[in-house]
PDB file of N, CA and C in Angstrom:
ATOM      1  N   UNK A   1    -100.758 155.954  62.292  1.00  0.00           N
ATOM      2  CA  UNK A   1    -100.266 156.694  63.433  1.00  0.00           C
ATOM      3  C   UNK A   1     -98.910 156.124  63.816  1.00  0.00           C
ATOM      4  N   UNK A   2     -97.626 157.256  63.840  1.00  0.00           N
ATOM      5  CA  UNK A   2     -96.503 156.574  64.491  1.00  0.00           C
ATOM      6  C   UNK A   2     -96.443 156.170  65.662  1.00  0.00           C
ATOM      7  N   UNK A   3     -95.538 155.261  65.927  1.00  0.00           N
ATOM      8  CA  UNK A   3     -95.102 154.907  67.252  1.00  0.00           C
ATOM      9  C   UNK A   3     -94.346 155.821  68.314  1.00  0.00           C
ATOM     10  N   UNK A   4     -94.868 156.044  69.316  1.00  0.00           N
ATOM     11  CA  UNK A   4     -93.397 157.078  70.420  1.00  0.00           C
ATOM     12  C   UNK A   4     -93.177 156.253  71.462  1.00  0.00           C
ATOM     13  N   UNK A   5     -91.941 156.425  71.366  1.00  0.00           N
ATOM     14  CA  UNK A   5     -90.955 155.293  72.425  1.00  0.00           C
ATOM     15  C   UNK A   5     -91.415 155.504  74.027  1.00  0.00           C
ATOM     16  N   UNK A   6     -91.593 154.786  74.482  1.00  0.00           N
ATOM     17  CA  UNK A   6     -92.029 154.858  76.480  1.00  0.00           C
ATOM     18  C   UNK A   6     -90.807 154.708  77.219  1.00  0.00           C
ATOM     19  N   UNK A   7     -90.785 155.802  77.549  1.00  0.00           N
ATOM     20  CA  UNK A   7     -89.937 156.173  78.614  1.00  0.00           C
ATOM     21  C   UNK A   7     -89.841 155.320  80.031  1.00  0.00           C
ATOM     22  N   UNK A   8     -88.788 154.658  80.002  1.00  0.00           N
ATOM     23  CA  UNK A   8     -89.312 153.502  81.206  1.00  0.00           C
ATOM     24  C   UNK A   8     -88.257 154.320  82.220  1.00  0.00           C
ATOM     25  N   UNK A   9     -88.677 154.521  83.847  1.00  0.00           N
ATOM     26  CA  UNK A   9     -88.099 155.096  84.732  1.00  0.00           C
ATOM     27  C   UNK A   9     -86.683 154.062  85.033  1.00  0.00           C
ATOM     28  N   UNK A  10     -85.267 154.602  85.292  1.00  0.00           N
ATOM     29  CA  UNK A  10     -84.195 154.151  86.050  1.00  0.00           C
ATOM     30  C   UNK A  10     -85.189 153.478  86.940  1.00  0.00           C
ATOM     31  N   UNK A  11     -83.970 152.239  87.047  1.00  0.00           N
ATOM     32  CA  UNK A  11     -83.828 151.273  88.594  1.00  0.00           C
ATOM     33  C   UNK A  11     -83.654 152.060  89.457  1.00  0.00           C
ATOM     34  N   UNK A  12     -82.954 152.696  89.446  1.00  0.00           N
ATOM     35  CA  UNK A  12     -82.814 153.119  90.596  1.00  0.00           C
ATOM     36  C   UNK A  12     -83.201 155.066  90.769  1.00  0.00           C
ATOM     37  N   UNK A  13     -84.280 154.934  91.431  1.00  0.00           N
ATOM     38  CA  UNK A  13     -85.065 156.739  91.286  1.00  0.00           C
ATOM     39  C   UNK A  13     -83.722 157.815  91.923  1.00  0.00           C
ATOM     40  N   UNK A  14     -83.859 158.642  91.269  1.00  0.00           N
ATOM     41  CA  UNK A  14     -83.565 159.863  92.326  1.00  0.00           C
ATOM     42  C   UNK A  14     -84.478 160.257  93.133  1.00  0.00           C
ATOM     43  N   UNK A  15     -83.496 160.968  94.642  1.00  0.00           N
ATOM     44  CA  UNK A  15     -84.684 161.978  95.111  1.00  0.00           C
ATOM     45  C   UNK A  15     -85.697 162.405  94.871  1.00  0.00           C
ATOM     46  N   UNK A  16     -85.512 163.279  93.509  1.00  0.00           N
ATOM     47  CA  UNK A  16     -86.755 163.950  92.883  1.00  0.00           C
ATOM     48  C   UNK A  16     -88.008 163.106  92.619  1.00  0.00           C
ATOM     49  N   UNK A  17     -87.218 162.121  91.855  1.00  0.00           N
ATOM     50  CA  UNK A  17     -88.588 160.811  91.311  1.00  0.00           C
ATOM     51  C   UNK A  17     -89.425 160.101  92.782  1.00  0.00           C
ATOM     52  N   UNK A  18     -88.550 159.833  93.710  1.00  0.00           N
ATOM     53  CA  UNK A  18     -89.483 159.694  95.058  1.00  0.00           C
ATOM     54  C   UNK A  18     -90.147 160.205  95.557  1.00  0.00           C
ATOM     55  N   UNK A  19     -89.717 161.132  95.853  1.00  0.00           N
ATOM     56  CA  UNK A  19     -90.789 162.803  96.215  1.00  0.00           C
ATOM     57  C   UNK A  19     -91.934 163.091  95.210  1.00  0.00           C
ATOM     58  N   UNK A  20     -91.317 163.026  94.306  1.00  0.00           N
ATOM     59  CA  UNK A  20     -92.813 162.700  93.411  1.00  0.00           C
ATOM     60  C   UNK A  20     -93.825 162.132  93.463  1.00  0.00           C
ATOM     61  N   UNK A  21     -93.523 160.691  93.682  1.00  0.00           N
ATOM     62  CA  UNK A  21     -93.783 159.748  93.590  1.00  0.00           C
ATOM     63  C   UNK A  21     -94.764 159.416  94.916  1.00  0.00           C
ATOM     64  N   UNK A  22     -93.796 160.116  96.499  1.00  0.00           N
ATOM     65  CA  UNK A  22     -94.462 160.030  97.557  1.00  0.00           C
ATOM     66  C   UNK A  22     -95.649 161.003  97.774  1.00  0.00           C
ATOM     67  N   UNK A  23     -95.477 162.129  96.752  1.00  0.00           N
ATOM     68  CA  UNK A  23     -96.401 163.346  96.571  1.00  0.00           C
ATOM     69  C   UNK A  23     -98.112 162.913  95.895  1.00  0.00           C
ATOM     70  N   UNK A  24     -97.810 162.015  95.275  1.00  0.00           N
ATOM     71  CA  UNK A  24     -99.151 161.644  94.265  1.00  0.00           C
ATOM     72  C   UNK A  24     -99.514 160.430  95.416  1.00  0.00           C
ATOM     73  N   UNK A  25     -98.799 159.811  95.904  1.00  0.00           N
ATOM     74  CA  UNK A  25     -99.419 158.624  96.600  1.00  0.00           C
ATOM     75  C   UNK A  25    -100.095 159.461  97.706  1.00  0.00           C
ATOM     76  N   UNK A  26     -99.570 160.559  98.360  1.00  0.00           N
ATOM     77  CA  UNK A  26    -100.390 161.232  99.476  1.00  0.00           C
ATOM     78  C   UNK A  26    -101.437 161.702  99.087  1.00  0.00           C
ATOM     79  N   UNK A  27    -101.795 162.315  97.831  1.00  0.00           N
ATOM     80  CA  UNK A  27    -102.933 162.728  97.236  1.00  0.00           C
ATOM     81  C   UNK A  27    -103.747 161.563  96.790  1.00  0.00           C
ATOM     82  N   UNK A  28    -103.681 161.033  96.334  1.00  0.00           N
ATOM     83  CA  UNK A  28    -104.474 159.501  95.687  1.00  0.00           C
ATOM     84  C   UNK A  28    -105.029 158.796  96.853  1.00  0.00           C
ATOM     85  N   UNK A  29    -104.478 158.941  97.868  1.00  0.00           N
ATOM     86  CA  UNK A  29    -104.574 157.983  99.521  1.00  0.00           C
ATOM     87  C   UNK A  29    -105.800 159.011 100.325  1.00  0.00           C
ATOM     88  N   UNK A  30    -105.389 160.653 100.273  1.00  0.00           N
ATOM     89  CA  UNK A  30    -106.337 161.672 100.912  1.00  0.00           C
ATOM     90  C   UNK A  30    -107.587 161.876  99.814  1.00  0.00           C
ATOM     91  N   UNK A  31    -107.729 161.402  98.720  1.00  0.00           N
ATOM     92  CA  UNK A  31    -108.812 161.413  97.610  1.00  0.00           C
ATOM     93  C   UNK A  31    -109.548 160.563  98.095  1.00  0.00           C
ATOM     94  N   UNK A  32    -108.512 159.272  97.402  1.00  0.00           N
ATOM     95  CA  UNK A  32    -109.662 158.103  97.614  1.00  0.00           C
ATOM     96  C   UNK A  32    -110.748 157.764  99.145  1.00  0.00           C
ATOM     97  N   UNK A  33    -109.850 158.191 100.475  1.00  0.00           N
ATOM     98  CA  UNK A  33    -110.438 157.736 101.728  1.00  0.00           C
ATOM     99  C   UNK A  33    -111.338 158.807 101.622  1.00  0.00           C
ATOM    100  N   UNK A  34    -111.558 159.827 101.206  1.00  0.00           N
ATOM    101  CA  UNK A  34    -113.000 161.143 101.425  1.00  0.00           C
ATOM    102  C   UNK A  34    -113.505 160.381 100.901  1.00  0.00           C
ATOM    103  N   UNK A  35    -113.337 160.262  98.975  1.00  0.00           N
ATOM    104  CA  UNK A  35    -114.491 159.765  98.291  1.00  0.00           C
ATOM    105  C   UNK A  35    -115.487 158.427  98.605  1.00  0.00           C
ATOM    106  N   UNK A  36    -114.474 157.602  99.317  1.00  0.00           N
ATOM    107  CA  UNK A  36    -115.350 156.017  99.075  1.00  0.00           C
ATOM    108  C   UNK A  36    -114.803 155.490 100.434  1.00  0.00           C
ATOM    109  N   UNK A  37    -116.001 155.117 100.909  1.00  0.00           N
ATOM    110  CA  UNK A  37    -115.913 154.057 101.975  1.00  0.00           C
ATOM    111  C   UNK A  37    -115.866 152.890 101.807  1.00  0.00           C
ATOM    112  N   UNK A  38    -114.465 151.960 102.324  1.00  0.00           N
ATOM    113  CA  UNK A  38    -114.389 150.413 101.392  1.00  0.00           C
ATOM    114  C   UNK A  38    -113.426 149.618 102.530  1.00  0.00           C
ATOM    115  N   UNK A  39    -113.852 148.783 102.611  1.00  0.00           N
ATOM    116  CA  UNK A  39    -113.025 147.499 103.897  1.00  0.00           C
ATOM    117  C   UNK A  39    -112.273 146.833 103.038  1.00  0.00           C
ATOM    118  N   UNK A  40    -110.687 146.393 103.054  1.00  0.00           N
ATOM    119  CA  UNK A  40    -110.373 145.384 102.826  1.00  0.00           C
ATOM    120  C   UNK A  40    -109.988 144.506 103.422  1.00  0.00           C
ATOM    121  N   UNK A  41    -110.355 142.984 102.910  1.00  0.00           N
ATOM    122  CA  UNK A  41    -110.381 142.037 103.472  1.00  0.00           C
ATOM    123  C   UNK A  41    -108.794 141.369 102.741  1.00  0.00           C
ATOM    124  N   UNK A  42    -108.723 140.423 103.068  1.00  0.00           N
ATOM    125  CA  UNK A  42    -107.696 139.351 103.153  1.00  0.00           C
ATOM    126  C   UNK A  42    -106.319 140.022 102.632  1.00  0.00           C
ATOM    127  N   UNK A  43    -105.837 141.055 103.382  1.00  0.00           N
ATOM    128  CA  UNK A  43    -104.535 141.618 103.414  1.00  0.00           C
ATOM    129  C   UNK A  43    -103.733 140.851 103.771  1.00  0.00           C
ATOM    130  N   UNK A  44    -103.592 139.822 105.091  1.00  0.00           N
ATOM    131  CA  UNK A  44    -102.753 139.060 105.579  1.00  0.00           C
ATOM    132  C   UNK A  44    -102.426 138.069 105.057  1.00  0.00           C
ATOM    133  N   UNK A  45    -103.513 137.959 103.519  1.00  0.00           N
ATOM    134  CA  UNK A  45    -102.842 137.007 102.243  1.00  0.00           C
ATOM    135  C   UNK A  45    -101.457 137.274 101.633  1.00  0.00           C
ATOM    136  N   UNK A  46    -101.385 138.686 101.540  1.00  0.00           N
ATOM    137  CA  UNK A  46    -100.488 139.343 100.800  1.00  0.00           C
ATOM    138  C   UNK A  46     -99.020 139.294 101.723  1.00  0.00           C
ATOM    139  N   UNK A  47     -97.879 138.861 101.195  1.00  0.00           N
ATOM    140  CA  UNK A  47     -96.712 138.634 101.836  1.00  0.00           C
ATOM    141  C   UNK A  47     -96.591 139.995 102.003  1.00  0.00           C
ATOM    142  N   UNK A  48     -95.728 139.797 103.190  1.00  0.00           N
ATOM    143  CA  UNK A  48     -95.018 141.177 103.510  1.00  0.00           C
ATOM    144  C   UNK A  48     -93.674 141.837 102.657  1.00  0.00           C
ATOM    145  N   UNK A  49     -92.985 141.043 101.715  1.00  0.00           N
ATOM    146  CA  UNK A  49     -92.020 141.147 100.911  1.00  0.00           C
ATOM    147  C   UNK A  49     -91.996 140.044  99.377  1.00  0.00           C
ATOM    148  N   UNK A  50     -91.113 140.015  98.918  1.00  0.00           N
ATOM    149  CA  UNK A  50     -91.058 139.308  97.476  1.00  0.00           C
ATOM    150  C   UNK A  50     -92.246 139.211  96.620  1.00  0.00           C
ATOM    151  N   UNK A  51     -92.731 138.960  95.638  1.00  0.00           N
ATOM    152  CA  UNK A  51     -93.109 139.027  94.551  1.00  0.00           C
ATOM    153  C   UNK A  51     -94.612 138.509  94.974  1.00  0.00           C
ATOM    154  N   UNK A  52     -95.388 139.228  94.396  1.00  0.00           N
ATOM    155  CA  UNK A  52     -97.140 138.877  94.569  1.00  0.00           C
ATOM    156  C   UNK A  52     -97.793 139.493  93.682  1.00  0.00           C
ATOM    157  N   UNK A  53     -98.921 138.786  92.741  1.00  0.00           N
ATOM    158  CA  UNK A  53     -99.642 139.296  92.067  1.00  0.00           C
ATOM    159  C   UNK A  53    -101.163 139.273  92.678  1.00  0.00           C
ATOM    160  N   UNK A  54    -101.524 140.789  92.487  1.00  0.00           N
ATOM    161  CA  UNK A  54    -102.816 141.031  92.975  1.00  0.00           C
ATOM    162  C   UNK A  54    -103.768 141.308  91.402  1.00  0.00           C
ATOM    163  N   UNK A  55    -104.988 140.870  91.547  1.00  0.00           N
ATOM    164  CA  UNK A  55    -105.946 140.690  90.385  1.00  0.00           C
ATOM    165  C   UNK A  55    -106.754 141.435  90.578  1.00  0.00           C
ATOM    166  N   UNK A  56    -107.315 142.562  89.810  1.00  0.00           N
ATOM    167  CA  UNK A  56    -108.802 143.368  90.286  1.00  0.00           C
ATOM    168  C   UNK A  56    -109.420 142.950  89.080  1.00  0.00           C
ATOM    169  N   UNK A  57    -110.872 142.776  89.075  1.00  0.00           N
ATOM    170  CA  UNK A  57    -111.861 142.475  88.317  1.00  0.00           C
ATOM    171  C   UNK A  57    -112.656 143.818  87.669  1.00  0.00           C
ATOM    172  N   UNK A  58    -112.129 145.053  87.444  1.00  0.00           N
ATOM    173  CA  UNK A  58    -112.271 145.941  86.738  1.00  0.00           C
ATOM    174  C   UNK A  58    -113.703 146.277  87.082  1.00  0.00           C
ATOM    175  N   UNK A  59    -114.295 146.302  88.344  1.00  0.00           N
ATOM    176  CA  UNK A  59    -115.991 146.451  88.172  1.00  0.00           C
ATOM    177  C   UNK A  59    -116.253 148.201  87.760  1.00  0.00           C
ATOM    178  N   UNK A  60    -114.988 148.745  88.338  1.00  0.00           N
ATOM    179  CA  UNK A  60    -115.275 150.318  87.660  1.00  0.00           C
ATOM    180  C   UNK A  60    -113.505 150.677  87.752  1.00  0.00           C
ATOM    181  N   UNK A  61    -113.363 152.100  87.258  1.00  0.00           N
ATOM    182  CA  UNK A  61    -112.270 152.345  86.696  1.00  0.00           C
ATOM    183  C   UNK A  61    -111.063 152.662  88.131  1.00  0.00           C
ATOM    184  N   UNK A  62    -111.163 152.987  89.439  1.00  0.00           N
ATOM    185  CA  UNK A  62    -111.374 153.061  90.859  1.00  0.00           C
ATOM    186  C   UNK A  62    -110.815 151.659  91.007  1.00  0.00           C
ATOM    187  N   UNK A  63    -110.921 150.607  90.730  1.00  0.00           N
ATOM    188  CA  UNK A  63    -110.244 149.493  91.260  1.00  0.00           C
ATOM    189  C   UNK A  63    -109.054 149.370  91.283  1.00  0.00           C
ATOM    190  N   UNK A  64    -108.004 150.085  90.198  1.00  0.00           N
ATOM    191  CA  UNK A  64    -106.279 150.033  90.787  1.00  0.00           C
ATOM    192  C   UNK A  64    -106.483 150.708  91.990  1.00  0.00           C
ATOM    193  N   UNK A  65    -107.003 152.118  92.194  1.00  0.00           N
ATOM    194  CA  UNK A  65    -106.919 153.165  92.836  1.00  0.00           C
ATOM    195  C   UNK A  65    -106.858 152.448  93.913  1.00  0.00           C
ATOM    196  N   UNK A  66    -108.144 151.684  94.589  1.00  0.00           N
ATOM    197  CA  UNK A  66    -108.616 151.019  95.434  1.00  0.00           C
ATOM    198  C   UNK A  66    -107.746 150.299  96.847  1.00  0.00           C
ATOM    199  N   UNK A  67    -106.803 149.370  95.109  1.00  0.00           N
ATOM    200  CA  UNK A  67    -106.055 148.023  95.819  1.00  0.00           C
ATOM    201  C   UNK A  67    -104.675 148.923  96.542  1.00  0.00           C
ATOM    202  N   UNK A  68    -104.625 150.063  95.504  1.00  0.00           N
ATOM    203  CA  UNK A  68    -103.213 150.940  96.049  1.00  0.00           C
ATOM    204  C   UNK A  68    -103.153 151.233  96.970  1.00  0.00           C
ATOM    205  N   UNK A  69    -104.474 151.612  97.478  1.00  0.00           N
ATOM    206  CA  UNK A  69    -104.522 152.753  98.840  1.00  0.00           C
ATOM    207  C   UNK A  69    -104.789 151.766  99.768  1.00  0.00           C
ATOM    208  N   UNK A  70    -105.502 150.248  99.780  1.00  0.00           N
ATOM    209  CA  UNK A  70    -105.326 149.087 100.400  1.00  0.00           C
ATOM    210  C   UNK A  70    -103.883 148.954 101.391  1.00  0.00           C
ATOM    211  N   UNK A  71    -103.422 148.389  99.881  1.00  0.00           N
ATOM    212  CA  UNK A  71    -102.332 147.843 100.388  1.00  0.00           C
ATOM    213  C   UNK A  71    -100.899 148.222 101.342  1.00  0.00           C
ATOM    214  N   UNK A  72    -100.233 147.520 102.061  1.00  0.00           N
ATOM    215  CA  UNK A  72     -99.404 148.467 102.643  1.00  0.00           C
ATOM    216  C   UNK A  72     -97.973 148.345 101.860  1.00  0.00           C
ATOM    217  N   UNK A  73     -98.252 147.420 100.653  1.00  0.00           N
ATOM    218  CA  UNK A  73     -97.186 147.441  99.721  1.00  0.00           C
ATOM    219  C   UNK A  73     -97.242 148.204  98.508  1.00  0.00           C
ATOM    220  N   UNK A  74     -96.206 148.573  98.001  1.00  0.00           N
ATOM    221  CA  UNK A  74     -96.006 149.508  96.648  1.00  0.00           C
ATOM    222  C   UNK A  74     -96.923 148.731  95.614  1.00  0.00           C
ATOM    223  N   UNK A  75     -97.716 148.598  94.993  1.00  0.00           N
ATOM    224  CA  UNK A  75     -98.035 148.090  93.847  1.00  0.00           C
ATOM    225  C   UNK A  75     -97.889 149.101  92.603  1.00  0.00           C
ATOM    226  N   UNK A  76     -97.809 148.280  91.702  1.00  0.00           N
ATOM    227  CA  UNK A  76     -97.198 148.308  90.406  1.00  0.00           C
ATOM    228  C   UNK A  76     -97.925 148.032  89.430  1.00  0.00           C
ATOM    229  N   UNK A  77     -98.939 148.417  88.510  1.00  0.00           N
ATOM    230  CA  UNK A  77     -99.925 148.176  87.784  1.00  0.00           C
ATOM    231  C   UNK A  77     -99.185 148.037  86.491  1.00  0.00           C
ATOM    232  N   UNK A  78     -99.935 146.706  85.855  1.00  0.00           N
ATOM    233  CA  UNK A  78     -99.583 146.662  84.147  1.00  0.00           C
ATOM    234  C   UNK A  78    -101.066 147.170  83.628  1.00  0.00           C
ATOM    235  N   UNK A  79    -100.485 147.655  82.604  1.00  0.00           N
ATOM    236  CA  UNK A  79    -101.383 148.521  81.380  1.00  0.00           C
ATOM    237  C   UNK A  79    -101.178 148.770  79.872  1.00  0.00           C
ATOM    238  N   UNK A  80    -102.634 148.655  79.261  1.00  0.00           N
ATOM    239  CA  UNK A  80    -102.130 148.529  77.876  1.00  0.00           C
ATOM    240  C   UNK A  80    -101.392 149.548  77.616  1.00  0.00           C
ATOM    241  N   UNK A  81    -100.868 149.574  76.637  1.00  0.00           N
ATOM    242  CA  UNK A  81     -99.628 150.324  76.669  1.00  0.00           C
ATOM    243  C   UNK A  81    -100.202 152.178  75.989  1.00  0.00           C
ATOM    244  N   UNK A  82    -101.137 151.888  74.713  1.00  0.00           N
ATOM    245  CA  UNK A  82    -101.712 153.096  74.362  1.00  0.00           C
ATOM    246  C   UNK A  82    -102.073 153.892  75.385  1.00  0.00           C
ATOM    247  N   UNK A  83    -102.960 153.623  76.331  1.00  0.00           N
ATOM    248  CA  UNK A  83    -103.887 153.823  77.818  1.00  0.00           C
ATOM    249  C   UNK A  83    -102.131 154.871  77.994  1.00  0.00           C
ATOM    250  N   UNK A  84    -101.309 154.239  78.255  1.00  0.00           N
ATOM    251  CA  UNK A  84    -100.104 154.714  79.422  1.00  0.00           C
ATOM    252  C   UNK A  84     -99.815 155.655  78.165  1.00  0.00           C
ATOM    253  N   UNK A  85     -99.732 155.701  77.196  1.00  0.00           N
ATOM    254  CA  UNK A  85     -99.382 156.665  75.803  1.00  0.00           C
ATOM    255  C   UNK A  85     -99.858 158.049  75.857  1.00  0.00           C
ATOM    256  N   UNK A  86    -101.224 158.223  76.668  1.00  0.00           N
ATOM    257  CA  UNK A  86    -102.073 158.958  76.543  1.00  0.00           C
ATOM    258  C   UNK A  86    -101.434 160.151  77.080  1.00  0.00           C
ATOM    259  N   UNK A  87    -101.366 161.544  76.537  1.00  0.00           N
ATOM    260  CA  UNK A  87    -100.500 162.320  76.577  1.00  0.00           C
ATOM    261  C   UNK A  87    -101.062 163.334  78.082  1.00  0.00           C
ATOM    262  N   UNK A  88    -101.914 163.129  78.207  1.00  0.00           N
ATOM    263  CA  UNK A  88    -102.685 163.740  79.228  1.00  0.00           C
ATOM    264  C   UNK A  88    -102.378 162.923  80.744  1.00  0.00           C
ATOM    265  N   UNK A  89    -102.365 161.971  80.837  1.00  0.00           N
ATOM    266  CA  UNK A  89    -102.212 160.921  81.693  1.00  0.00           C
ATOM    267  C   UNK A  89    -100.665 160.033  81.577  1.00  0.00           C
ATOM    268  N   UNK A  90    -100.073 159.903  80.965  1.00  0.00           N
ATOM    269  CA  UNK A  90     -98.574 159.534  80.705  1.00  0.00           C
ATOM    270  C   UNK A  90     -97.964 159.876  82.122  1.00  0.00           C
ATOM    271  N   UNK A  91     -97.899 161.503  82.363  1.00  0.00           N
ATOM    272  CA  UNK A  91     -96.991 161.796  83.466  1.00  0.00           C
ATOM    273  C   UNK A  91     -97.389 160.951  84.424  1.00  0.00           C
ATOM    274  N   UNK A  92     -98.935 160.652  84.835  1.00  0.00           N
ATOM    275  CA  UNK A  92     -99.065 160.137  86.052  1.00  0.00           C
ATOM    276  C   UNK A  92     -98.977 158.556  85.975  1.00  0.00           C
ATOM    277  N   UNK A  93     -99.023 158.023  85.028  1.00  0.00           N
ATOM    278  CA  UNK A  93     -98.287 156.555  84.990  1.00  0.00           C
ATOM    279  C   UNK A  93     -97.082 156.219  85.217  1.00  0.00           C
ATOM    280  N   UNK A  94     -96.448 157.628  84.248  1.00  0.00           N
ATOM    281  CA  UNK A  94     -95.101 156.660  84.982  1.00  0.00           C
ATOM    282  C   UNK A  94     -94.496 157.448  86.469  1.00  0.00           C
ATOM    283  N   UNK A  95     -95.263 158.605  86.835  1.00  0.00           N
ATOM    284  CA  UNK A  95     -95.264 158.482  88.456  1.00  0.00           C
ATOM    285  C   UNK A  95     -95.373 157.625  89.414  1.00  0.00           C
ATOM    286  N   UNK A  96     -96.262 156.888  89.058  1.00  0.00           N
ATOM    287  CA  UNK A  96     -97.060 155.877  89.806  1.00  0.00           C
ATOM    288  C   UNK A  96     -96.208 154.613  89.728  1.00  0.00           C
ATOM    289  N   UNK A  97     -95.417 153.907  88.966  1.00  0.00           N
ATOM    290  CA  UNK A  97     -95.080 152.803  88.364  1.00  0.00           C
ATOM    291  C   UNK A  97     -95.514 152.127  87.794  1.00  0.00           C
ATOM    292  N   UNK A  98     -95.968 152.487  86.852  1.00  0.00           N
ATOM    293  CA  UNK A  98     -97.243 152.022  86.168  1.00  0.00           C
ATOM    294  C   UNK A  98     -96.521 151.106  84.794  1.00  0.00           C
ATOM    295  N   UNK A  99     -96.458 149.877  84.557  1.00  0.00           N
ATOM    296  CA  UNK A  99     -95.571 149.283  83.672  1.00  0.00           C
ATOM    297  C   UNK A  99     -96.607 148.984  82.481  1.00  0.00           C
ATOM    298  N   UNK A 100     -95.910 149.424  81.136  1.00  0.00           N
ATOM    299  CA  UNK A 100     -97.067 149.443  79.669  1.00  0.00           C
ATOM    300  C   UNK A 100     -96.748 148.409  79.333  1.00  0.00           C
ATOM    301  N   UNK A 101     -97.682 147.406  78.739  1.00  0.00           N
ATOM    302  CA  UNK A 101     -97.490 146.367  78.263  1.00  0.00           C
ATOM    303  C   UNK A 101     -98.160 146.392  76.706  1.00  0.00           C
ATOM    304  N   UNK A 102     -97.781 145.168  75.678  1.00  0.00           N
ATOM    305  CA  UNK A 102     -98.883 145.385  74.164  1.00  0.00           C
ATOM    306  C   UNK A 102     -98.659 144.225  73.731  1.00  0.00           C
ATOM    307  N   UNK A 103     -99.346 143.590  72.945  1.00  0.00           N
ATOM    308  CA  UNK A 103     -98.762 142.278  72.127  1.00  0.00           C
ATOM    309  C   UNK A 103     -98.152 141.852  71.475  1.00  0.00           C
ATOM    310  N   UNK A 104     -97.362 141.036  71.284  1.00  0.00           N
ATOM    311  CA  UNK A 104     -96.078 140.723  70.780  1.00  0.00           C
ATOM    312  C   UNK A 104     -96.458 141.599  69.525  1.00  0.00           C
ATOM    313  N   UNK A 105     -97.355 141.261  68.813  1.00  0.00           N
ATOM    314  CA  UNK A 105     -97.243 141.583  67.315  1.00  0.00           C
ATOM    315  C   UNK A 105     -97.423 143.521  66.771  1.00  0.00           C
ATOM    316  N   UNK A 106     -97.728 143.566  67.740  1.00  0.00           N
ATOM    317  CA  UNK A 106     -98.514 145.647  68.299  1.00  0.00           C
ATOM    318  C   UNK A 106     -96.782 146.165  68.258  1.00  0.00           C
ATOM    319  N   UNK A 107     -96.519 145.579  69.020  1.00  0.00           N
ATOM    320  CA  UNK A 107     -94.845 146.872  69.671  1.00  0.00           C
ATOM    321  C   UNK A 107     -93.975 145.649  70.406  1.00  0.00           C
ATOM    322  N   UNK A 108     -93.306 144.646  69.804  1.00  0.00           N
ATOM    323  CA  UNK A 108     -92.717 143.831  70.103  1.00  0.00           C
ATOM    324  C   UNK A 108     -91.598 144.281  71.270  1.00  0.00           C
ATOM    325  N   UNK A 109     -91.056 145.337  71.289  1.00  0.00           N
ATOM    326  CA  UNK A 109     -90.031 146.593  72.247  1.00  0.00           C
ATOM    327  C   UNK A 109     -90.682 146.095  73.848  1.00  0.00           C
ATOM    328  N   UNK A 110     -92.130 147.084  73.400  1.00  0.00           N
ATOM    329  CA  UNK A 110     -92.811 147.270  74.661  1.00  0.00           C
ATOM    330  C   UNK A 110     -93.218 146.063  74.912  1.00  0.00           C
ATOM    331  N   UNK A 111     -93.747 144.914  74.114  1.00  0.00           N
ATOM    332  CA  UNK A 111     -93.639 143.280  74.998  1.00  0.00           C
ATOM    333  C   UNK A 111     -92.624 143.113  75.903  1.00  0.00           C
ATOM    334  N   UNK A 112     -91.308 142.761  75.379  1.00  0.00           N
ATOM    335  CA  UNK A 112     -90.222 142.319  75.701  1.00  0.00           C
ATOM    336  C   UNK A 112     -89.830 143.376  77.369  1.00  0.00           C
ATOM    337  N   UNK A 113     -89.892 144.603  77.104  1.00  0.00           N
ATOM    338  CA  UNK A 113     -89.651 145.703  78.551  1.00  0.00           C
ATOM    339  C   UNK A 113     -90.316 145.247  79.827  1.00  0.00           C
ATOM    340  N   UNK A 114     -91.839 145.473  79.096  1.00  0.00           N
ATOM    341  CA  UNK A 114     -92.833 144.790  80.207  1.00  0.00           C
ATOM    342  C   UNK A 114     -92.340 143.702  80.932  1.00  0.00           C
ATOM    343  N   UNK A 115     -91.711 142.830  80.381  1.00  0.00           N
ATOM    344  CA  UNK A 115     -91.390 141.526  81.785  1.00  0.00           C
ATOM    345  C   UNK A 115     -90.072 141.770  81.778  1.00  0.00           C
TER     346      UNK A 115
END
């Protein structure tokens, strides 16, 4: 199977890409709060600015979803990179900011982008 190159979004979005962007987060935010009732705890861990890594333990597929609609910061999910490939789901990764990652030896490109 060939390789297809991942489209990594500009630094800096246009209009359009925000609006987008603010469009799926309003839907994902009015989904998730119908579907599931969920408290989070230790938010006031999380800085209000600069760099923080948040960890979910994958107990079901709902856990990015989860921490997103949590948090009152943008998060940014890494993902294997095929997963983000997926032609069905692609658009909404890289809506989301969704950064593909693979192993050095898989797609050395997409290593190196990822960080």
């Amino acid at each position: 199977m060939g390789t297809r190159a991942i489209v990594f979004p500009p630094r800096s979005a246009s209009l359009l890409t925000r609006l987008a962007e603010y469009a799926v987060a309003l839907i994902i935010r009015g989904l998730v709060r119908v579907a599931y009732r969920f408290r989070a705890q230790g938010l006031e861990h999380v800085p209000a600015q600069g760099a923080a890594v948040l960890v979910c333990n994958h107990i079901s597929f709902v856990d990015g979803l989860l921490v997103g609609v949590a948090s009152r910061r943008r998060v940014r999910f890494v993902m294997d990179h095929q997963i983000f490939r997926n032609p069905c789901l692609s658009w909404f990764f890289r809506t989301v900011g969704a950064i593909p990652i693979a192993p050095r030896h898989e797609d050395p490109l997409v290593f190196e982008r990822a960080f």
